[in-house]
Structure formats: structure tokens, C-alpha cells
C-alpha atoms as a PDB file:
ATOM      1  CA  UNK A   1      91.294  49.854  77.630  1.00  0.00           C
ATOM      2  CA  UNK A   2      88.914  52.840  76.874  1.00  0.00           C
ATOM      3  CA  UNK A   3      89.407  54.775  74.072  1.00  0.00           C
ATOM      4  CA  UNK A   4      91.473  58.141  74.429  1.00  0.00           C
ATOM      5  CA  UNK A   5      90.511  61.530  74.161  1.00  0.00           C
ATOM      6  CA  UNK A   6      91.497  61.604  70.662  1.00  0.00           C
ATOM      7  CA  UNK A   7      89.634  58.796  69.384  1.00  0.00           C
ATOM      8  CA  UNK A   8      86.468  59.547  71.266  1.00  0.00           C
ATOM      9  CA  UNK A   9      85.938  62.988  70.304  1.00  0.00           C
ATOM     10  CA  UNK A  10      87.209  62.963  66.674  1.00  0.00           C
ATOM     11  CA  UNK A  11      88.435  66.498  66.769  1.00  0.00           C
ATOM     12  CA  UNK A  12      92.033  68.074  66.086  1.00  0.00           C
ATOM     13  CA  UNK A  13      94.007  68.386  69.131  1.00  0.00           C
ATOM     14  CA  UNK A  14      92.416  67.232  72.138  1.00  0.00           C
ATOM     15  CA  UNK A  15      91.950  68.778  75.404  1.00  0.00           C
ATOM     16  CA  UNK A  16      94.925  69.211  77.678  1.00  0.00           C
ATOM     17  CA  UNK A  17      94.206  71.217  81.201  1.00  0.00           C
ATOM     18  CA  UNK A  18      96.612  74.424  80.620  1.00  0.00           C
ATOM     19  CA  UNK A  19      99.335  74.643  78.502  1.00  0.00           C
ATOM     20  CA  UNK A  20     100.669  71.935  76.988  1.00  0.00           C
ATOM     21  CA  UNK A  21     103.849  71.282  78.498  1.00  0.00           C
ATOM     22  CA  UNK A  22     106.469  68.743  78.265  1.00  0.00           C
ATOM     23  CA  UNK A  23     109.121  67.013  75.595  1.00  0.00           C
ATOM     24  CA  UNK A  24     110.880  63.823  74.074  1.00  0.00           C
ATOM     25  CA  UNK A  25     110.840  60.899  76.109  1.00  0.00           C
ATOM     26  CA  UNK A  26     113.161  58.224  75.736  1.00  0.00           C
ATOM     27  CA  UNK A  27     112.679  55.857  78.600  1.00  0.00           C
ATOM     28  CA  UNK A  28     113.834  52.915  77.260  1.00  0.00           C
ATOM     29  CA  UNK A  29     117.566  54.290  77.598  1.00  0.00           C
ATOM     30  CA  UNK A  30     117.312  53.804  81.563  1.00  0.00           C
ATOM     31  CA  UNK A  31     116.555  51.292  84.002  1.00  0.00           C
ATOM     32  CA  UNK A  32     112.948  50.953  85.485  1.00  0.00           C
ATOM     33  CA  UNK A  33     114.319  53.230  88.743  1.00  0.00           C
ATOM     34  CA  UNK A  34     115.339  55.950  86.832  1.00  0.00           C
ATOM     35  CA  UNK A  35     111.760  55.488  85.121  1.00  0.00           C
ATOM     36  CA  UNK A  36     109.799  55.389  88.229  1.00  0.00           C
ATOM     37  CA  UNK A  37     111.554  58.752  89.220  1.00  0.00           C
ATOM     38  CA  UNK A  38     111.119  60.506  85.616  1.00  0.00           C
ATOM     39  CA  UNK A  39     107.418  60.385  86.416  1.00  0.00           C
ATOM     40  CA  UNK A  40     107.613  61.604  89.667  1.00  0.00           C
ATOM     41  CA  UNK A  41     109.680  64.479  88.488  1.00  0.00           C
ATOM     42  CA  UNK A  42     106.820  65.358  85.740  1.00  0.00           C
ATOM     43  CA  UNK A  43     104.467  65.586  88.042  1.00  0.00           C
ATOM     44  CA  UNK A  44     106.529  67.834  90.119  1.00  0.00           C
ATOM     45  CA  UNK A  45     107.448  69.812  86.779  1.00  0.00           C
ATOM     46  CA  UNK A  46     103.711  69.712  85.602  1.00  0.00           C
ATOM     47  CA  UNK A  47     104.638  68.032  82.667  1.00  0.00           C
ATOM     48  CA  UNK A  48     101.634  67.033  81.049  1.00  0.00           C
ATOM     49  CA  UNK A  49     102.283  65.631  77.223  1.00  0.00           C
ATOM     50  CA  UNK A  50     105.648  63.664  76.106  1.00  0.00           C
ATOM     51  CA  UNK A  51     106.812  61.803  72.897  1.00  0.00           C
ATOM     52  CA  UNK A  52     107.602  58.608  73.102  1.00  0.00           C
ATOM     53  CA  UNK A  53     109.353  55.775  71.483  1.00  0.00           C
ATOM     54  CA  UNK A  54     110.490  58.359  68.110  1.00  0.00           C
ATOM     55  CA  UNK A  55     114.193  55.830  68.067  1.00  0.00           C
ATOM     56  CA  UNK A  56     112.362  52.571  69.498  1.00  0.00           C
ATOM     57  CA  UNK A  57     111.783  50.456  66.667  1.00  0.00           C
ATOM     58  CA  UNK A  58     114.984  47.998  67.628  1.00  0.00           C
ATOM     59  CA  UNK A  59     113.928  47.708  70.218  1.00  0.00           C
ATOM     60  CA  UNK A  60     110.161  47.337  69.887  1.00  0.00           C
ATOM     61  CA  UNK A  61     111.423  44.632  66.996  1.00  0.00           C
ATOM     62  CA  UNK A  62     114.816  43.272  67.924  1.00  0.00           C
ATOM     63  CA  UNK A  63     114.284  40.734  64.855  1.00  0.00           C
ATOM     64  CA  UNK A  64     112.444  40.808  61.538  1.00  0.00           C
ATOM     65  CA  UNK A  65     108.820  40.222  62.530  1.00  0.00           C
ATOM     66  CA  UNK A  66     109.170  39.629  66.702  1.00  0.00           C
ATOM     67  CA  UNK A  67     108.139  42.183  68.775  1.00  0.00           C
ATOM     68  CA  UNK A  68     108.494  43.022  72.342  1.00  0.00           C
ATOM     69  CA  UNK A  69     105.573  46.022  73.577  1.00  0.00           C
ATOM     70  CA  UNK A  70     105.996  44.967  77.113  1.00  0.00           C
ATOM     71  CA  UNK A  71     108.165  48.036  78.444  1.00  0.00           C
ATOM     72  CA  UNK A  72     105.824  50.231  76.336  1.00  0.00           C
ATOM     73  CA  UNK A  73     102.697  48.823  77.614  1.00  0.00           C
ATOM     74  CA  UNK A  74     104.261  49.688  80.896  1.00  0.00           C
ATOM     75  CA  UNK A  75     105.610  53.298  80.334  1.00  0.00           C
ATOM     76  CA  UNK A  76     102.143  53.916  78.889  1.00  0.00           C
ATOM     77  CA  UNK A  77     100.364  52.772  81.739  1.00  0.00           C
ATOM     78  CA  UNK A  78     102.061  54.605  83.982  1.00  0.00           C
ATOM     79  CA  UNK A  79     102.250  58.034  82.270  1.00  0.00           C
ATOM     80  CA  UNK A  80      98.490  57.273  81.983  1.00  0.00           C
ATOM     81  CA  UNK A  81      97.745  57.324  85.918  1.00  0.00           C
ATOM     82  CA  UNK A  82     100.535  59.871  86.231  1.00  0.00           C
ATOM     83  CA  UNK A  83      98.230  62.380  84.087  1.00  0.00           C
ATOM     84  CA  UNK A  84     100.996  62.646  81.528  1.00  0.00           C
ATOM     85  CA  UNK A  85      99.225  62.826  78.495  1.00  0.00           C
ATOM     86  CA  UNK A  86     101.445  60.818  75.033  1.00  0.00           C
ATOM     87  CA  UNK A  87     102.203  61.663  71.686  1.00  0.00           C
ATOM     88  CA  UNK A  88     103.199  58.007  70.658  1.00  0.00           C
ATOM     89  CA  UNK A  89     105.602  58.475  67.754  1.00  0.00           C
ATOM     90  CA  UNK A  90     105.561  55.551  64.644  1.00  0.00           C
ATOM     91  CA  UNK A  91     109.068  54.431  65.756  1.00  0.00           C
ATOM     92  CA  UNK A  92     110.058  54.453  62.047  1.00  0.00           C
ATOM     93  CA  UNK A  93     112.957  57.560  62.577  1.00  0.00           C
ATOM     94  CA  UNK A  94     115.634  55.145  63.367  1.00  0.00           C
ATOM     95  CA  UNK A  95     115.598  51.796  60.979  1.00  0.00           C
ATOM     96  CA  UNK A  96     116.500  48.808  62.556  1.00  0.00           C
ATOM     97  CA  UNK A  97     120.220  47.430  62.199  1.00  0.00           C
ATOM     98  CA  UNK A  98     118.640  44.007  61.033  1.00  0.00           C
ATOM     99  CA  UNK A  99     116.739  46.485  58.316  1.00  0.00           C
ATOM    100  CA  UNK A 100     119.830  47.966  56.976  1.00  0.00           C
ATOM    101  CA  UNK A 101     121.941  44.957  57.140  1.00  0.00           C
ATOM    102  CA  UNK A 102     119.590  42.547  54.883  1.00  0.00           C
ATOM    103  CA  UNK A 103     118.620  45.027  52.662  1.00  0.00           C
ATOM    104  CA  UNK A 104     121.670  47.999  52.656  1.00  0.00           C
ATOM    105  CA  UNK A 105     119.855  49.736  49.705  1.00  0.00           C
ATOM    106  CA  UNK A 106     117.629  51.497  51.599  1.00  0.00           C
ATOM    107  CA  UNK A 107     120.965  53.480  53.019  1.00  0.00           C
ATOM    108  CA  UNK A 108     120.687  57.132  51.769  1.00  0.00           C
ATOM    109  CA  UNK A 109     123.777  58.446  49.976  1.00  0.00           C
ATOM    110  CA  UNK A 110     126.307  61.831  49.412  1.00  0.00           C
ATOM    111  CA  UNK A 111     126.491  63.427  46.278  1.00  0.00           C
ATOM    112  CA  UNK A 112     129.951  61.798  45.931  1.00  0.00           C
ATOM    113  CA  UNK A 113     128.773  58.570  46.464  1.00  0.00           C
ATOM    114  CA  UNK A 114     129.213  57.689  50.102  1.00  0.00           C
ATOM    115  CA  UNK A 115     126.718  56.177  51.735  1.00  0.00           C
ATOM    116  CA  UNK A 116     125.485  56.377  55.589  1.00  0.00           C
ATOM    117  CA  UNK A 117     125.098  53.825  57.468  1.00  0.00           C
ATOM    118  CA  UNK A 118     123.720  52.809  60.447  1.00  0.00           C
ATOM    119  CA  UNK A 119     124.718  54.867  63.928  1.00  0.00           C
ATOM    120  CA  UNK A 120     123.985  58.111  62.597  1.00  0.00           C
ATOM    121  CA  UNK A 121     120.095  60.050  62.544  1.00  0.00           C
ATOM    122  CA  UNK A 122     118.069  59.233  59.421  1.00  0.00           C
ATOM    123  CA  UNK A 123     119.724  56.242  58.255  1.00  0.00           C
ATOM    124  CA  UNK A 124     117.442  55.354  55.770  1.00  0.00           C
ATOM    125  CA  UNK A 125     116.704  56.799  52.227  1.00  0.00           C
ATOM    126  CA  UNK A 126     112.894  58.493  52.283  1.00  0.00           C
ATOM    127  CA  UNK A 127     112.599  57.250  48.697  1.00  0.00           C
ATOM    128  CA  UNK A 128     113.461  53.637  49.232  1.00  0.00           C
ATOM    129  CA  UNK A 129     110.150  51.979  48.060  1.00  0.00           C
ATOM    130  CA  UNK A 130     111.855  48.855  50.546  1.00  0.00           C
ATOM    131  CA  UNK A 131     112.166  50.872  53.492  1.00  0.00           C
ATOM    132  CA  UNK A 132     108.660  52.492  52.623  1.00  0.00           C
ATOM    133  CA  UNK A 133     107.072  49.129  53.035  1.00  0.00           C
ATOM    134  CA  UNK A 134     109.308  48.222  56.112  1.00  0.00           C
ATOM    135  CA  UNK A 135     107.932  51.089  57.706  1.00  0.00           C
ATOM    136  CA  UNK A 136     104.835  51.381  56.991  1.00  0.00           C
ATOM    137  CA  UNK A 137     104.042  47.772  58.689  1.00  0.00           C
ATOM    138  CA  UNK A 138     105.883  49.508  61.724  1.00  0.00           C
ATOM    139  CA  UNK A 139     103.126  52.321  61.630  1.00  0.00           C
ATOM    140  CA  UNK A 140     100.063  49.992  61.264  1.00  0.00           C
ATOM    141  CA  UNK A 141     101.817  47.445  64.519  1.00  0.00           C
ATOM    142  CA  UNK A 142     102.084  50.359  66.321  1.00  0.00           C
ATOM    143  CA  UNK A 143      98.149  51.786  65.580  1.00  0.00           C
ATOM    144  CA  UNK A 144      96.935  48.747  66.147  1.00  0.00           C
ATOM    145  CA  UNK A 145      98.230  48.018  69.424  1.00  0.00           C
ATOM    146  CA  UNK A 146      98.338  51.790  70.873  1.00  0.00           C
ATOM    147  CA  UNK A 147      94.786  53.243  69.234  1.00  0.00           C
ATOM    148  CA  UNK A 148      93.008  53.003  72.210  1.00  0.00           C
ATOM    149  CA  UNK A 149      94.839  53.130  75.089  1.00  0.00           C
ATOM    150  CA  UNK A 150      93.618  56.134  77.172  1.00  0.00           C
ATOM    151  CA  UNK A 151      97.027  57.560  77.485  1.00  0.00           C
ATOM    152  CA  UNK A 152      97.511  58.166  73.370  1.00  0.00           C
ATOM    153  CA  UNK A 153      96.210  62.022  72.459  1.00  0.00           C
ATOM    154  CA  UNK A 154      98.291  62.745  69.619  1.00  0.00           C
ATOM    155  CA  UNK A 155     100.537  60.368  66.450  1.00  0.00           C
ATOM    156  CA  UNK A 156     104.403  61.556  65.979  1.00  0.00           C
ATOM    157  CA  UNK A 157     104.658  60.610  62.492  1.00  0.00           C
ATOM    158  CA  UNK A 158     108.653  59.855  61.803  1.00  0.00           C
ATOM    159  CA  UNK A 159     110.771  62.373  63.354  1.00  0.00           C
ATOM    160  CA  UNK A 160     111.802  65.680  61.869  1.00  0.00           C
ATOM    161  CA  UNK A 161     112.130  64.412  58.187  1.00  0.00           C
ATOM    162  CA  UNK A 162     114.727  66.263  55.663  1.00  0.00           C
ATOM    163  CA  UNK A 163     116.926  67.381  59.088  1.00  0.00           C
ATOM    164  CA  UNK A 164     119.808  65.029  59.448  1.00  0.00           C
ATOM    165  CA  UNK A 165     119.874  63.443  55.925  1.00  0.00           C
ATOM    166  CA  UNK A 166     118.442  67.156  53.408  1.00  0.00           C
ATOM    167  CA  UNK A 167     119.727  65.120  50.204  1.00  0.00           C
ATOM    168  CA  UNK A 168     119.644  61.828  49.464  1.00  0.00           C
ATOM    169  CA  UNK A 169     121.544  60.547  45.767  1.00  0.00           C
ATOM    170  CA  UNK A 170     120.853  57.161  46.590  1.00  0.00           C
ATOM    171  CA  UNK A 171     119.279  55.179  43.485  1.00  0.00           C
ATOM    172  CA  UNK A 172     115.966  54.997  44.864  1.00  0.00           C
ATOM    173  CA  UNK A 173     116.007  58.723  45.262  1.00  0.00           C
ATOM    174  CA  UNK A 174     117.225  58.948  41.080  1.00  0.00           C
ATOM    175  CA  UNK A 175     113.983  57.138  40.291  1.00  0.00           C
ATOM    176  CA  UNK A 176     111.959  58.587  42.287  1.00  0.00           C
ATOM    177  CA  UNK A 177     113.181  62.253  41.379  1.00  0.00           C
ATOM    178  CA  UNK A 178     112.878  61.321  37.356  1.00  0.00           C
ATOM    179  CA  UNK A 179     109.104  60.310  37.908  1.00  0.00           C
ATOM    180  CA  UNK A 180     108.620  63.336  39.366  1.00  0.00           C
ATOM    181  CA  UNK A 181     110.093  65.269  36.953  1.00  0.00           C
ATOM    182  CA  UNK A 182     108.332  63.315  34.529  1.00  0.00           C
ATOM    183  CA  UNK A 183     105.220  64.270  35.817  1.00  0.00           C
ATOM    184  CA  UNK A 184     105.651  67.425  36.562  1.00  0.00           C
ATOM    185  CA  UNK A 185     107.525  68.045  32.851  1.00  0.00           C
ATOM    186  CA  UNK A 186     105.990  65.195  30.542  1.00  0.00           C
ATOM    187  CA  UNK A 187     109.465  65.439  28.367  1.00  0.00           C
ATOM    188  CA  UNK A 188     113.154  66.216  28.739  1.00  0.00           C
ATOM    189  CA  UNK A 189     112.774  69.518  26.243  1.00  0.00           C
ATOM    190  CA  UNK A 190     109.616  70.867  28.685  1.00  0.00           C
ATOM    191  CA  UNK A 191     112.504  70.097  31.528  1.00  0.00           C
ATOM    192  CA  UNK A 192     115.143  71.732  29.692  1.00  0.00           C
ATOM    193  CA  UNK A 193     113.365  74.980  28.556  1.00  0.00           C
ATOM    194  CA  UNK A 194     111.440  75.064  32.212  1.00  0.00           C
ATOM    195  CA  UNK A 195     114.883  75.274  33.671  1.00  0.00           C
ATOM    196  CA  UNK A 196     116.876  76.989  31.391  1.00  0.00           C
ATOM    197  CA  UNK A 197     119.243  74.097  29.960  1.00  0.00           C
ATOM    198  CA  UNK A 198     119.673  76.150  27.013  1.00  0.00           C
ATOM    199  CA  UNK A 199     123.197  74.999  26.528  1.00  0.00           C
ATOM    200  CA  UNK A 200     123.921  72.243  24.072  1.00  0.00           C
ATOM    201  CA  UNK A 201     126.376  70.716  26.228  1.00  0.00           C
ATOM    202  CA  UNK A 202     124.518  70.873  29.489  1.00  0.00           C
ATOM    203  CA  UNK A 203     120.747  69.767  28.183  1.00  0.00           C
ATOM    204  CA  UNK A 204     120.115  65.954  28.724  1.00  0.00           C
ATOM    205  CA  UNK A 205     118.546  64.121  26.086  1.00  0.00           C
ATOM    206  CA  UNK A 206     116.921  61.417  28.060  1.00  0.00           C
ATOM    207  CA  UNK A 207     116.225  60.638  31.544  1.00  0.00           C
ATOM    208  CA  UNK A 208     119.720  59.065  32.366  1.00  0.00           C
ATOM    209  CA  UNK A 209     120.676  62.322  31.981  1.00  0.00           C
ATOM    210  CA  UNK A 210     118.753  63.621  34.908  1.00  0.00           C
ATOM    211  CA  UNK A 211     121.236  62.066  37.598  1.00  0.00           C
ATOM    212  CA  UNK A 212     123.887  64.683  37.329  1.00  0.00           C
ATOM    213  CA  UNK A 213     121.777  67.501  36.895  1.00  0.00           C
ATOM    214  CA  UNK A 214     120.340  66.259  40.542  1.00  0.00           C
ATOM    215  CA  UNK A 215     123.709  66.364  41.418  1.00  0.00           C
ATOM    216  CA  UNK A 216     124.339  69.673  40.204  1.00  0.00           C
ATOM    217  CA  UNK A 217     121.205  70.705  41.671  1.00  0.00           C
ATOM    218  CA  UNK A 218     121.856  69.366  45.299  1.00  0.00           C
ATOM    219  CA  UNK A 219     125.159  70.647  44.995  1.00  0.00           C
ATOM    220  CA  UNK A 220     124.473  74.681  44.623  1.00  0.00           C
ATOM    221  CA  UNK A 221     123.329  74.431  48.574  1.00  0.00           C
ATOM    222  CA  UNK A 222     127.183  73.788  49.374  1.00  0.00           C
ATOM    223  CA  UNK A 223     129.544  76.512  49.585  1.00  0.00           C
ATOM    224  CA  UNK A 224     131.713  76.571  46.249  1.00  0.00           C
ATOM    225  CA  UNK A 225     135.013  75.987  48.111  1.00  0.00           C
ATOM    226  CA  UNK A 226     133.345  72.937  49.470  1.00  0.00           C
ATOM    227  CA  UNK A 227     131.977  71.713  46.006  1.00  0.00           C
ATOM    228  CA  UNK A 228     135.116  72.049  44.675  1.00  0.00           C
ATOM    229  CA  UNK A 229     137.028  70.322  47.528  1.00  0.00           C
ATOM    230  CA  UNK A 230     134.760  67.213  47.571  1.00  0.00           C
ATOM    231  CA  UNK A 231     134.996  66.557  44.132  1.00  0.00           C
ATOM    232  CA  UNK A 232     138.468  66.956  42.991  1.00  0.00           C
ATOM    233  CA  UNK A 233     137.989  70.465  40.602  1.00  0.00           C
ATOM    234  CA  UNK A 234     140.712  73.100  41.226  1.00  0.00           C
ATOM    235  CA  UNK A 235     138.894  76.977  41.506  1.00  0.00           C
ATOM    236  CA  UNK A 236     138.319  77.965  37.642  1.00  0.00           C
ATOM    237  CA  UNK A 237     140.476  80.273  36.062  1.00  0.00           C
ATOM    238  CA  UNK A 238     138.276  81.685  33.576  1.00  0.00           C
ATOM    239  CA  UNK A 239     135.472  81.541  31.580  1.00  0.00           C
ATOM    240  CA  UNK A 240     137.508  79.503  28.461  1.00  0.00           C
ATOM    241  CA  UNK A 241     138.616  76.792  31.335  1.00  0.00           C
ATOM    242  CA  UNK A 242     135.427  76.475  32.340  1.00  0.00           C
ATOM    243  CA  UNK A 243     133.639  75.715  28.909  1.00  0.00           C
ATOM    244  CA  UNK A 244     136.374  73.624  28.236  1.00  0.00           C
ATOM    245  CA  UNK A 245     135.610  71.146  31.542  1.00  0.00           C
ATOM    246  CA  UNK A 246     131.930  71.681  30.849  1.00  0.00           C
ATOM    247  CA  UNK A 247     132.469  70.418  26.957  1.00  0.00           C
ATOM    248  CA  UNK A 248     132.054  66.561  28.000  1.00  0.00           C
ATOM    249  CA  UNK A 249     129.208  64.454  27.769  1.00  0.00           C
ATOM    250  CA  UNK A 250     130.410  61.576  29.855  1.00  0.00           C
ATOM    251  CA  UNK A 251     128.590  60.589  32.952  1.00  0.00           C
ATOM    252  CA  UNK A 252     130.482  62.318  35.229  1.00  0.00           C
ATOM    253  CA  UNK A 253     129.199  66.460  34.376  1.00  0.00           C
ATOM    254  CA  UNK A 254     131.459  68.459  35.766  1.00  0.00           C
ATOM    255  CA  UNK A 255     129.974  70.466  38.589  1.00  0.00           C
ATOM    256  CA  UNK A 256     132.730  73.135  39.667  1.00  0.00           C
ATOM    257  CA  UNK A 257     131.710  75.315  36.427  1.00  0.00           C
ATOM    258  CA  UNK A 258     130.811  78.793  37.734  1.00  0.00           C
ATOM    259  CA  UNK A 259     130.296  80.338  34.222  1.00  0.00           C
ATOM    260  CA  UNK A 260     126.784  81.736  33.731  1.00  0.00           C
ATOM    261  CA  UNK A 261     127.623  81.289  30.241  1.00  0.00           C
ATOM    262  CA  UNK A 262     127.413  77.754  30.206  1.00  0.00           C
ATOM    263  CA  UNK A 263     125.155  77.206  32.961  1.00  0.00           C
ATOM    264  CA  UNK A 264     126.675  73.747  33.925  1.00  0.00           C
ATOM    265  CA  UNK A 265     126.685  73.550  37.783  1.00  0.00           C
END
């Protein structure tokens, strides 16, 4: 195969006659008829650059380390001597069920502790140093196979990351967050006066402490009925009920406290 416009020139975005027109491309949900006729219809359309394989990775692995490229060696081809130009996504947007199911840590969780598993978008936590590794050897199978077919103009890296799954509270994402804060910080007291923990009973003292304060954190995007729905708190009735709830130093930090006073939510 000759290398593609991309990789010959070494510019930016490569030259596509007109506009560049077209969309997602998910041919491996339908049979090799209604495949044949997509392309026809492009070319009728004057579709001239689609996305492809952005939810393939089952598929392209069905089992830890075996792969199967043959109905995207074929798609390829064709959009190739169709004129249909690719951006060939990393297929790393939808983890594997085999992934999740050996290692179910690099599920991202709620706030409150659920975790989401496999059949929704974005089943896998961004932070996971496991998954990271996972897909990253997806990326470099797919570069290596794909670089230079003539078809390939353009990467899809992932697929719209942060839109399904905003906030993650999974473990991996605790860690990471702490090392960022730690280098972003140095200590807990730069953290504290940087964000305004000037309340004794709401300032952590070491970086356990930095898990419910994510918590709190994440939680401000939800509405406050829904914050205090999810977790249990009846609506405050005043600022001494809410220092009172807001008085504990257990684990669990309240996070229905609305009192600017204490600043714990």
C-alpha cells in the first residue's frame, strides 16, 4: 500500500476536493449488502470523509491479544476506490467486555459509589493506569497496521472524552486527582488557603482527606435537590443544623451543607 496523503505530505489536514463532507461510520453493525450499498449511497451523497471503527475494539479483538482486521481491511479498501476519504478512530471509546470483566477496576464510578459497567458509553475510568496501558497497545495495533494505507487522512483519537462519563470517583481517579493536587499545591495548607478551607472542620490535614472534598467538589455541578436526594440529607433548616452536620470528621463529610459560613459542600 502507498502511503496516504497524510503521511506523505507531513502537513495538518490534508487535501480534500471541496468541503469536507460526511460522518460516523459504523459498518460493522450490518451485513456486507447493506455495506456495498452505504458506499454507493456516499457517492451519490458526495460524501467524501467518514470515521470509522470509534466502538470496534470487540470486535477488532474479540479475545485478549487475537485480532481480526479482515472486515476493516475490507471497508478500507473499498472506501479507498470509492473516493471516501477515512478518519480511522483508535477504537479505544468502547473497552472490551473481556477488558472489564478480568480487570473491573478500570470501571468508572458515581459519587455515591455506583459503578458503570459495561453496555453503557465510556465504560472505562480515564484515570485507570490499567485501562491506560490496555489502550494504548490498541492505539499502537491500530497505527501500525492502518499508517499507510492510502485511504487513512486523519487519527480519531478516543471518542468525545468527558461526555458520557464528566466525573469519575473511581479509586484510580482519587490518586490520580491527589497527585495533581500535589503538584499543583506542594502541601495540604497551600490547598487549603488556595481554596478557601478556612474552616477548622472542613480543612483536611492529609491527603486522605482529599476524597470527600472531590466529592464535594463534583457534587456542586448537581442541582441541590438532587444532591440531597442521592445522598440521604433532608433540605437544611438553618444555619445551626447545618454546622451541626458539618461538625464531623468521619469519612463520610457531609455534603448537603449550604451554609457559606462553614463552607462544607
Amino acid at each position: 500500500m502507498r502511503p496516504g496523503p497524510l503521511a506523505a505530505s507531513g502537513t495538518g489536514f490534508p487535501a480534500v476536493e471541496g468541503l469536507a463532507y460526511g460522518g460516523d461510520y459504523n459498518p460493522e453493525q450490518w451485513p456486507p449488502s447493506i455495506q456495498l450499498e452505504d458506499v454507493e449511497l456516499m457517492a451519490q451523497a458526495g460524501v467524501n470523509l467518514v470515521s470509522v471503527a470509534i466502538f470496534s475494539w470487540a470486535t477488532l479483538e474479540p479475545r485478549e491479544g487475537e485480532y481480526d482486521f479482515r472486515w476493516l481491511d475490507e471497508v478500507l479498501d473499498r472506501l479507498h476506490e470509492a473516493g471516501v476519504r477515512v478518519a480511522l478512530a483508535t477504537a479505544t471509546a468502547s473497552p472490551p467486555p473481556w477488558l472489564t470483566r478480568t480487570h473491573p477496576e478500570v470501571l468508572p464510578q458515581r459519587a455515591d459509589g455506583t459503578v458503570l459497567h459495561q453496555g453503557g458509553r465510556q465504560a472505562y475510568a480515564v484515570a485507570s493506569p490499567v485501562f491506560r496501558d490496555y489502550a494504548v497497545r490498541m492505539t499502537r495495533v491500530m497505527a501500525e497496521r492502518y499508517a499507510a494505507h492510502p485511504a487513512l487522512v486523519l487519527w480519531h483519537v478516543d471518542n468525545e472524552l468527558g461526555c458520557h462519563v464528566p466525573h469519575d470517583h473511581s479509586d484510580a481517579a482519587a490518586v490520580a486527582f491527589r497527585r495533581w493536587l500535589e503538584a499543583r499545591y506542594g502541601t495540604v495548607d497551600a490547598l487549603n488557603v488556595a481554596w478557601g478551607n478556612r474552616a477548622d472542620v472542613c480543612q483536611p490535614r492529609s491527603a486522605a482527606g482529599l476524597r470527600p472534598l472531590l466529592l464535594r467538589r463534583a457534587a456542586r455541578a448537581l442541582p441541590s435537590s438532587a444532591r440531597r436526594a442521592a445522598r440521604g440529607h433532608p433540605r437544611p433548616t438553618g444555619r445551626a443544623g447545618c454546622r451541626s452536620r458539618c461538625s464531623t470528621r468521619s469519612a463520610a463529610w457531609p455534603r448537603s451543607c449550604r451554609s457559606p459560613r462553614t463552607r462544607c459542600y
